[in-house]
Structures are given as structure tokens and as C-alpha cells.
Protein backbone atom coordinates (compact mmCIF):
# COMPACT_ATOMS: atom_id res chain seq x y z
CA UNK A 1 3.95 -8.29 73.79
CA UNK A 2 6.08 -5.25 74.44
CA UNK A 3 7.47 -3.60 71.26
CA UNK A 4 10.84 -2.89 73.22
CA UNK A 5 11.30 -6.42 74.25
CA UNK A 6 10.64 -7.51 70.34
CA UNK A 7 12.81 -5.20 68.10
CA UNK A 8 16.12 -6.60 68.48
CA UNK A 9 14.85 -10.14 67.45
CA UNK A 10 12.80 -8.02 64.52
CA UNK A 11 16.39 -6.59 63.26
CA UNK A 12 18.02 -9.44 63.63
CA UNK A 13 15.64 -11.62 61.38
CA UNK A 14 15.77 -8.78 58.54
CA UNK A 15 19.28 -8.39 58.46
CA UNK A 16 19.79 -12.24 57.91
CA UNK A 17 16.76 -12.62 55.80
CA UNK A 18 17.26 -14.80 53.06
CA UNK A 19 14.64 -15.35 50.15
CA UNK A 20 13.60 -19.15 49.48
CA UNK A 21 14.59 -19.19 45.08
CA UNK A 22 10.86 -21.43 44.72
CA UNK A 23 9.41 -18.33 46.48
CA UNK A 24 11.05 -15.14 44.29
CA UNK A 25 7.88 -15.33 41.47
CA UNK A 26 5.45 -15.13 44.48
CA UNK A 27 7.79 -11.82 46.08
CA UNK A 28 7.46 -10.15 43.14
CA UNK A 29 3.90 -10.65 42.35
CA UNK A 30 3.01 -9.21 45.69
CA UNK A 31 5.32 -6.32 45.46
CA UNK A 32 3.64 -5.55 41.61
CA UNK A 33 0.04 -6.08 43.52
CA UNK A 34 1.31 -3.30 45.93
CA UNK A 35 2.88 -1.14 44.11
CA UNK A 36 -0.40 -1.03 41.72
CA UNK A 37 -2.88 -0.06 44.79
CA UNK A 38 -0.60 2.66 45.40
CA UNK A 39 -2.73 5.74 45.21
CA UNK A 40 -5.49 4.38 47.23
CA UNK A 41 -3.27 3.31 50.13
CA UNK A 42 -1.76 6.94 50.00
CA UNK A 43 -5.39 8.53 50.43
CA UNK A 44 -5.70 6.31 53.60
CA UNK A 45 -2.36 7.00 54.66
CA UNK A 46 -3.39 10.73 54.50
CA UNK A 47 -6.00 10.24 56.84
CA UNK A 48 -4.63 8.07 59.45
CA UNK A 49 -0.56 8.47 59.42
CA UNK A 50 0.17 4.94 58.50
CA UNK A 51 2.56 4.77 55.66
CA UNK A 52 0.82 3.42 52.18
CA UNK A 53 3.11 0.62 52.16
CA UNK A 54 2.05 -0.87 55.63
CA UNK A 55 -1.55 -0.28 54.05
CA UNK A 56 -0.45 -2.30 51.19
CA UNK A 57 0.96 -5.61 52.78
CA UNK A 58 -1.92 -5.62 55.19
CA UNK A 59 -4.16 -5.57 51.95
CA UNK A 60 -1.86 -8.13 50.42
CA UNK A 61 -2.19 -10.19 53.53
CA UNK A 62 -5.72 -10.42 54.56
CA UNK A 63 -7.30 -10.20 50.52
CA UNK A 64 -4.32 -10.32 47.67
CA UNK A 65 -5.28 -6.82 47.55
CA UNK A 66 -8.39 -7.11 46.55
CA UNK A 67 -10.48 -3.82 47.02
CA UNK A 68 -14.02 -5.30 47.08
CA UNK A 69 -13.17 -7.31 50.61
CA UNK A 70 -12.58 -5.36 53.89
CA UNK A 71 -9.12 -4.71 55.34
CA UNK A 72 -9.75 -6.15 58.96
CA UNK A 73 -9.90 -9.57 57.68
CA UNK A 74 -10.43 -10.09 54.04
CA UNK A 75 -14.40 -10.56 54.58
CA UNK A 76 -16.81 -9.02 51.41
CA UNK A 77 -17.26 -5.39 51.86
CA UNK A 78 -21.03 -5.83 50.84
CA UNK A 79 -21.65 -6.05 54.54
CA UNK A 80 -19.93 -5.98 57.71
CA UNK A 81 -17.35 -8.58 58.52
CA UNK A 82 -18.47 -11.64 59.90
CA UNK A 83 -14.98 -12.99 61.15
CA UNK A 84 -12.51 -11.51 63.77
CA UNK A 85 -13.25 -8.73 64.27
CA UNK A 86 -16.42 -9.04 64.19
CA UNK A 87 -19.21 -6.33 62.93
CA UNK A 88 -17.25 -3.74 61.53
CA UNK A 89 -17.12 -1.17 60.47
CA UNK A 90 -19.92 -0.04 63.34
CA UNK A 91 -20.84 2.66 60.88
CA UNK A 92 -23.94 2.08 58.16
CA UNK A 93 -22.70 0.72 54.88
CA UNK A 94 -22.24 0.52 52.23
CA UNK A 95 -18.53 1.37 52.69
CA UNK A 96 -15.81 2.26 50.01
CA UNK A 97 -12.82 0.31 50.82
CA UNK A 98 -11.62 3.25 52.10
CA UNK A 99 -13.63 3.66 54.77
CA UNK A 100 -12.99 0.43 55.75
CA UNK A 101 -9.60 0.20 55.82
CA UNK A 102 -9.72 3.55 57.92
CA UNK A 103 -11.75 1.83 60.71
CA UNK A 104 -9.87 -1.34 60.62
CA UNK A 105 -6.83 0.90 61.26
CA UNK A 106 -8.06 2.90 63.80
CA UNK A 107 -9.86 -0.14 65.41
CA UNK A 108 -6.11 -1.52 65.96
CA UNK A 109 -5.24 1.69 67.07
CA UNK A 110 -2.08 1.87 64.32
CA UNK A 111 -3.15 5.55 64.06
CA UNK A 112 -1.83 6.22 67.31
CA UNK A 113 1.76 4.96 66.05
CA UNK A 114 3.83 7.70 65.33
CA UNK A 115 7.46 5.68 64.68
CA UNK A 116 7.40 3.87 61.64
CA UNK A 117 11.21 2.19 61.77
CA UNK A 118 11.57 -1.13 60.00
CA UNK A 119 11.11 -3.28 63.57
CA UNK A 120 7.69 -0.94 64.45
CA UNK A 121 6.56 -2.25 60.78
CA UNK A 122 6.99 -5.88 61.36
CA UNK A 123 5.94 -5.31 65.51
CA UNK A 124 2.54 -3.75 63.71
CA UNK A 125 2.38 -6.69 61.08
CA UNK A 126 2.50 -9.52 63.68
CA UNK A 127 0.23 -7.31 65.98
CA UNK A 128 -1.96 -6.84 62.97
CA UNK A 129 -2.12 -10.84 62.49
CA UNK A 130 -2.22 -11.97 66.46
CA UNK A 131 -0.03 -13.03 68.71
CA UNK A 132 -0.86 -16.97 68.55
CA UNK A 133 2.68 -17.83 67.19
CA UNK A 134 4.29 -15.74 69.83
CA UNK A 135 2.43 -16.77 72.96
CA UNK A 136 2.07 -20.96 71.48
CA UNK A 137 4.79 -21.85 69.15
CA UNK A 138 7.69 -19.45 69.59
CA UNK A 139 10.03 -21.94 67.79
CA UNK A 140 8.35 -20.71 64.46
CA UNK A 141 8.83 -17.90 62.93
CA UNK A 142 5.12 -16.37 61.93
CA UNK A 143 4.40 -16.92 58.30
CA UNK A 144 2.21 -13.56 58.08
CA UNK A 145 5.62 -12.32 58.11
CA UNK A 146 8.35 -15.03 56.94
CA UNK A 147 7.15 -17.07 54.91
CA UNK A 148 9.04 -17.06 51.88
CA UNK A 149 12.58 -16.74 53.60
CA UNK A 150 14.79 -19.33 55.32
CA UNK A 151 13.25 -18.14 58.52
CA UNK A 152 10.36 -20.11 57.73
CA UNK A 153 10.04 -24.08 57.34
CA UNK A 154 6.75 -24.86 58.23
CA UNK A 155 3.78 -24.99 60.46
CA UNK A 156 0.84 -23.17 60.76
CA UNK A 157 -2.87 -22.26 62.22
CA UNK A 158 -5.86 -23.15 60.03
CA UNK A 159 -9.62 -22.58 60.31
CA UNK A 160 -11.64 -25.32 59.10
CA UNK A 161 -14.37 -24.06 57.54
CA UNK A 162 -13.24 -20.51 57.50
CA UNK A 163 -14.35 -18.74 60.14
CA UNK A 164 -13.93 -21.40 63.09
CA UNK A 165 -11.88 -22.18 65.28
CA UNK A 166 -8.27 -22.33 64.49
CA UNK A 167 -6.54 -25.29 65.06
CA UNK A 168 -2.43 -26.50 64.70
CA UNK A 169 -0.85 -27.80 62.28
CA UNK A 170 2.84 -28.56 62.94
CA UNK A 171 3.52 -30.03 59.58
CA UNK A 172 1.73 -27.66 57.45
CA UNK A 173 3.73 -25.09 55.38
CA UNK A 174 2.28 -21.81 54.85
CA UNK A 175 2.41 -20.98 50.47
CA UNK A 176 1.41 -17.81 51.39
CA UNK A 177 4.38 -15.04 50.54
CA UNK A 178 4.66 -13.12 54.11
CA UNK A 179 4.97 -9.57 54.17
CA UNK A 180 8.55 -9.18 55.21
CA UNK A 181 10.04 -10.46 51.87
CA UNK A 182 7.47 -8.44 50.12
CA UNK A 183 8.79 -5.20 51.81
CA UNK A 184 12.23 -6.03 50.76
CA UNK A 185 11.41 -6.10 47.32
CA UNK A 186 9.43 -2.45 48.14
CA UNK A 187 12.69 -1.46 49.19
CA UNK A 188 14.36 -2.27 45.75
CA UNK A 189 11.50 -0.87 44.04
CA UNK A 190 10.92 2.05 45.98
CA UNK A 191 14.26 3.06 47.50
CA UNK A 192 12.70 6.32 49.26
CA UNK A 193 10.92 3.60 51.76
CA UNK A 194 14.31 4.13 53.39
CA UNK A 195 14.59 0.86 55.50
CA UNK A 196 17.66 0.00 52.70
CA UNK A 197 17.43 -3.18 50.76
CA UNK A 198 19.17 -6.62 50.97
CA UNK A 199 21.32 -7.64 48.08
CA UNK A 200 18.99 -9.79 45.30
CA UNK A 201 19.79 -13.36 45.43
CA UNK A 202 22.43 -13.87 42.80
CA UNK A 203 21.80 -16.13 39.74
CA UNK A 204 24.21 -18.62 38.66
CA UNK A 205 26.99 -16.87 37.19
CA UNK A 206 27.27 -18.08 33.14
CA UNK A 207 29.50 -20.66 31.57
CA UNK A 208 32.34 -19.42 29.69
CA UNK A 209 32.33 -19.05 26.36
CA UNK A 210 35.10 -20.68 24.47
CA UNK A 211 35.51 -22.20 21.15
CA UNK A 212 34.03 -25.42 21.49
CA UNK A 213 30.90 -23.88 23.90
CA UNK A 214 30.04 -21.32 21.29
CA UNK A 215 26.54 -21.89 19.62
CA UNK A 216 27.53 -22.95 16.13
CA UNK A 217 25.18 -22.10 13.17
CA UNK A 218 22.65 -25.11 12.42
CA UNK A 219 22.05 -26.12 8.82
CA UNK A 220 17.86 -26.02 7.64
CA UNK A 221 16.47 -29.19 8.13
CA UNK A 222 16.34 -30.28 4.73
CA UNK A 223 19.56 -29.83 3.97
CA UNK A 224 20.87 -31.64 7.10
CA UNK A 225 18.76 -34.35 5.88
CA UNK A 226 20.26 -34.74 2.45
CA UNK A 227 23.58 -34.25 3.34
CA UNK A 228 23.56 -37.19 6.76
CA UNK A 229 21.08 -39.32 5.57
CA UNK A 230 20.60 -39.35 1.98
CA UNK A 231 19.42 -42.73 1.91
CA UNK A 232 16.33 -41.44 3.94
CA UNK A 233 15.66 -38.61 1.74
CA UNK A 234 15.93 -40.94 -1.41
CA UNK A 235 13.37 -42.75 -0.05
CA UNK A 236 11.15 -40.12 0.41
CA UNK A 237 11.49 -38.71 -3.38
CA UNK A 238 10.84 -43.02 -4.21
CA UNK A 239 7.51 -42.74 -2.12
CA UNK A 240 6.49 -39.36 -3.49
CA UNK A 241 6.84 -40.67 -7.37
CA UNK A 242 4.83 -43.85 -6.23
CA UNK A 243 2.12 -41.67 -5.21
CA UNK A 244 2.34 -39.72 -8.10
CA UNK A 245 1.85 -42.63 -10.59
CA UNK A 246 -0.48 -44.24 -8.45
CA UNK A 247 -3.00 -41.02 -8.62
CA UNK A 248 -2.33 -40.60 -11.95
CA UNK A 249 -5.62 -40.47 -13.28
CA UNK A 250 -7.09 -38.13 -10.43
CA UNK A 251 -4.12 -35.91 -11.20
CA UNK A 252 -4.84 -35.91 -14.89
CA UNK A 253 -8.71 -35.08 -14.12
CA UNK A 254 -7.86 -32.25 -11.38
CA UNK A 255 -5.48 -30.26 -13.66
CA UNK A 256 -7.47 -30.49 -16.12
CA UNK A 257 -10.15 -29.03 -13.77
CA UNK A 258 -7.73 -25.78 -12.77
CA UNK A 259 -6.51 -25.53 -16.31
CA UNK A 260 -10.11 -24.41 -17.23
CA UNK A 261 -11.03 -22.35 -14.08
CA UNK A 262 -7.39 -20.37 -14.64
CA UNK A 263 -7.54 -20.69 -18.36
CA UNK A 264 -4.00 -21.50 -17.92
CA UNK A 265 -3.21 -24.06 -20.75
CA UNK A 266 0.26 -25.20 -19.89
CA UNK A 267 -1.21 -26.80 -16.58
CA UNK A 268 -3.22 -29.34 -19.00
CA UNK A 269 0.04 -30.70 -19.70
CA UNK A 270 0.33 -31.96 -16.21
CA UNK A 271 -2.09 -34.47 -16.09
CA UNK A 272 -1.04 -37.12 -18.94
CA UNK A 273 3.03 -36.31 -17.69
CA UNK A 274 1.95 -37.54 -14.17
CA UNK A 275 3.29 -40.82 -15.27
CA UNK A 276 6.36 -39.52 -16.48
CA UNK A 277 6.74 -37.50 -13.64
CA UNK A 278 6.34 -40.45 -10.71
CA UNK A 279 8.57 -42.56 -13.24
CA UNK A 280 11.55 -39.40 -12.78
CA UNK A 281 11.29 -39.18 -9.26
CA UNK A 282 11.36 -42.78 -8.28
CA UNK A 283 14.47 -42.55 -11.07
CA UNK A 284 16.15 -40.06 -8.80
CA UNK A 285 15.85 -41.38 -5.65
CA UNK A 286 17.49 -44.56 -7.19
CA UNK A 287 20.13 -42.39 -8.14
CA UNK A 288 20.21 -41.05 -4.96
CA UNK A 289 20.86 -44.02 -3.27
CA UNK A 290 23.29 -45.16 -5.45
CA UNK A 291 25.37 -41.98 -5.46
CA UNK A 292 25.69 -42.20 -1.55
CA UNK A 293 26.77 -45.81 -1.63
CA UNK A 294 29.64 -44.64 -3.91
CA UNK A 295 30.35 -42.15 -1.63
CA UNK A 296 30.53 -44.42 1.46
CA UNK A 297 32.90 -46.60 -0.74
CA UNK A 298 35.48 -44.31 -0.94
CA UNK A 299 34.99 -42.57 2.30
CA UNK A 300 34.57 -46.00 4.15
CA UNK A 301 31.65 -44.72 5.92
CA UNK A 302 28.14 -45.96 5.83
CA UNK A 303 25.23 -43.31 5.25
């Protein structure tokens, strides 16, 4: 696949990229992912020329960024990696992830690159990944790279177990965020990139306010409650004064109990008034009640 014959369909697909809303969480996940591996990608850029933030969506793409697996393919970095490609890094280990990543780049010669434009990075990307969708399927876009955008529906190569042979799966949609929407949100973030950004999808624009939209100031609970449904509360106070009388003698005993641990004396008081007290409340829920039936009378509305 010839770089030339690739960049205007590369340009193209940015310039009309469009995020998928389901997808935006994912986009800026994996922009916050490579944004945070920052200064280790720029020590590897140092030493091979590639720009930190290529380093980055490879990492992001073959791992999550996850600096205990190998760059090349996302195998453990506790010993050389078992899947394509195979037995690297050639050196002995054990490897920092650094050294790693600097073979794997190397080892796909994207040392040798020397123009970093916005169509080299995705040409790069998709050379990084493989050429499968190119050379088999060319009516989908590669997910390594679109998914997440309206460039991508679905379909997709998996390996079943990891490792084997990869098979096709016309139907399958990739949830993996690919690595073009992830630049664009690099671009936001980091304007210096300098490939320019696309405009943010734009939320739904807000209601109007007016009069009658306008949040209006909500009453506490209780009082809503006595003032639309007195009835209700009455009956509430009625239960709470059957209680009362009905644990009259185990109110009696306990405050007779805290009166002596407090040594306050009123609280003695208490106990033989439980009586009297049930008797008031069930009293004022009656009155309750029959105040809001007089009410309803003269309003002609029933509470």
C-alpha cells in the first residue's frame, strides 16, 4: 500500500469525521489515558523521531496504555512477545517499556519516517495495525482507526483464543475507540499538535426560560403535606397518640429510667401524662379532620 495512493482518501475521512454521541465518554477517556503517559512517550520520541502522540495511540491501541505489556502487540513485558510479531524484542530482557516500545518502532521501521502530516499519522496507524481491511474488506473503514465515528458501522477480524488465527466477522462491531477520534480530541487538548481540530459535537441547545418554565420554589415536605392533604396528616397524629396510649406503661417505666440516669426530674412527669398525651393527639387529629371538612365546605373542594 503506497502512502501516495492513500492520503487523499486519509484527508478526506478526517475532514468529514463525525463522532458517534454513545462513543464521546470512550474519546475522552483515551485522550486523558494519553495525555497522562505523556512524559514517557516524549523520552521515546527523543530517541526515535516519532512524535509522543503517535507513541500514545499505538499504546492506547495495542494495551489501553498499559506500561507493563509491550508496544508491538499488547503481550506482557515479562518476556518476549508471543503474538505477531513474534520474539521481540531480540535483545535479553528484562526490558523497561521503553526499550520495548523503541524496538517495536524501529522493527516497523517508523523511525525512518521523517513527515509526520495528519494523512502520514493515520498511513502509519493502519500500517501499524495491518493491511487486512485494505487488501479483504475495503468497503469498511478499519476500526484501529474509525471506530467511534460515522465512518464506522461494523465488522471486524477476531482471534479466537487470542493468538490464532483471525477470522471475519461481518456483523461484529468493533467497541473499541479507534485512534483517529482520539487524535481529534489531542487536537482540542493539545492545540500545538497542529493538525487543527474539528468543531465538538454540539449539545442540544436549552429550553427557554419563561414564566411558566421557571423552576418554582418547592414547599418542605411536611408542610406540603398539611396544607394538600390534611386528612392524611390527621391521621398520622391519630396513629401516633394510639401508640402512645397503647405503650403507656413502657413509656412510664423508660422515663422513669432516664429521669434517674440524667437526674432530670421534670422527665418523671412524662411517664403517668403518656395517657394524657395519646388522649391530646388523637384529640387533634380529630380536630384536624374536622377543620379541613369545614374548609372543603366553603371552598367546595374535597381534601
Amino acid at each position: 500500500m503506497k502512502f501516495e495512493d492513500l492520503q487523499p482518501d486519509y484527508e478526506a475521512l478526517w475532514a468529514s469525521m463525525e463522532l458517534k454521541p454513545s462513543m464521546a465518554k470512550g474519546v475522552d477517556y483515551g485522550a486523558a489515558k494519553v495525555l497522562a503517559g505523556r512524559a514517557r512517550y516524549e523520552v521515546v520520541a527523543e530517541k526515535t523521531g516519532v512524535p509522543w502522540f503517535v507513541i500514545g495511540l499505538m499504546h492506547l491501541m495495542e494495551s489501553g496504555c498499559d506500561f507493563s505489556k509491550h508496544l508491538h502487540n499488547g503481550d506482557p513485558l515479562t518476556s518476549r512477545t508471543v503474538n505477531v510479531p513474534k520474539g521481540r524484542p531480540k535483545s535479553k530482557g528484562p526490558w523497561t517499556w521503553e526499550e520495548s516500545a523503541i524496538d517495536a518502532i524501529v522493527y516497523d521501521k517508523l523511525d525512518e519516517v521523517s513527515d509526520w502530516s495528519l494523512p502520514r499519522v493515520a498511513y502509519c496507524m493502519e500500517s501499524f495495525n495491518g493491511w487486512g481491511y485494505r487488501k479483504y474488506h475495503p468497503e469498511v473503514a478499519n476500526p484501529y482507526l474509525w471506530s467511534g465515528c460515522t465512518h464506522y458501522a461494523r465488522g471486524k477480524y477476531v482471534e479466537d483464543p487470542p493468538g490464532s488465527k483471525t477470522r471475519w466477522v461481518p456483523d461484529l462491531e468493533s467497541k473499541q475507540i479507534g485512534s483517529m477520534p482520539v487524535l481529534r480530541k489531542l487536537c482540542q487538548l493539545v492545540p500545538e499538535i497542529g493538525y487543527g481540530s474539528l468543531p465538538a459535537l454540539k449539545p442540544e441547545p436549552p429550553a427557554p426560560i419563561t414564566p411558566d418554565t421557571y423552576r418554582k420554589a418547592e414547599p418542605a415536605p411536611v408542610s406540603t403535606a398539611a396544607r394538600s392533604s390534611t386528612t392524611i396528616f390527621a391521621g398520622l397524629i391519630a396513629l401516633l397518640g394510639s401508640c402512645v396510649q397503647y405503650l403507656e406503661q413502657a413509656v412510664a417505666v423508660g422515663m422513669d429510667s432516664i429521669a434517674e440516669l440524667t437526674k432530670l426530674e421534670p422527665l418523671k412527669a412524662l411517664g403517668p401524662n403518656a395517657k394524657g398525651i395519646g388522649m391530646g393527639l388523637t384529640v387533634a387529629a380529630v380536630m384536624l379532620v374536622i377543620g379541613r371538612r369545614l374548609q372543603a365546605a366553603k371552598t367546595g373542594k374535597v381534601g
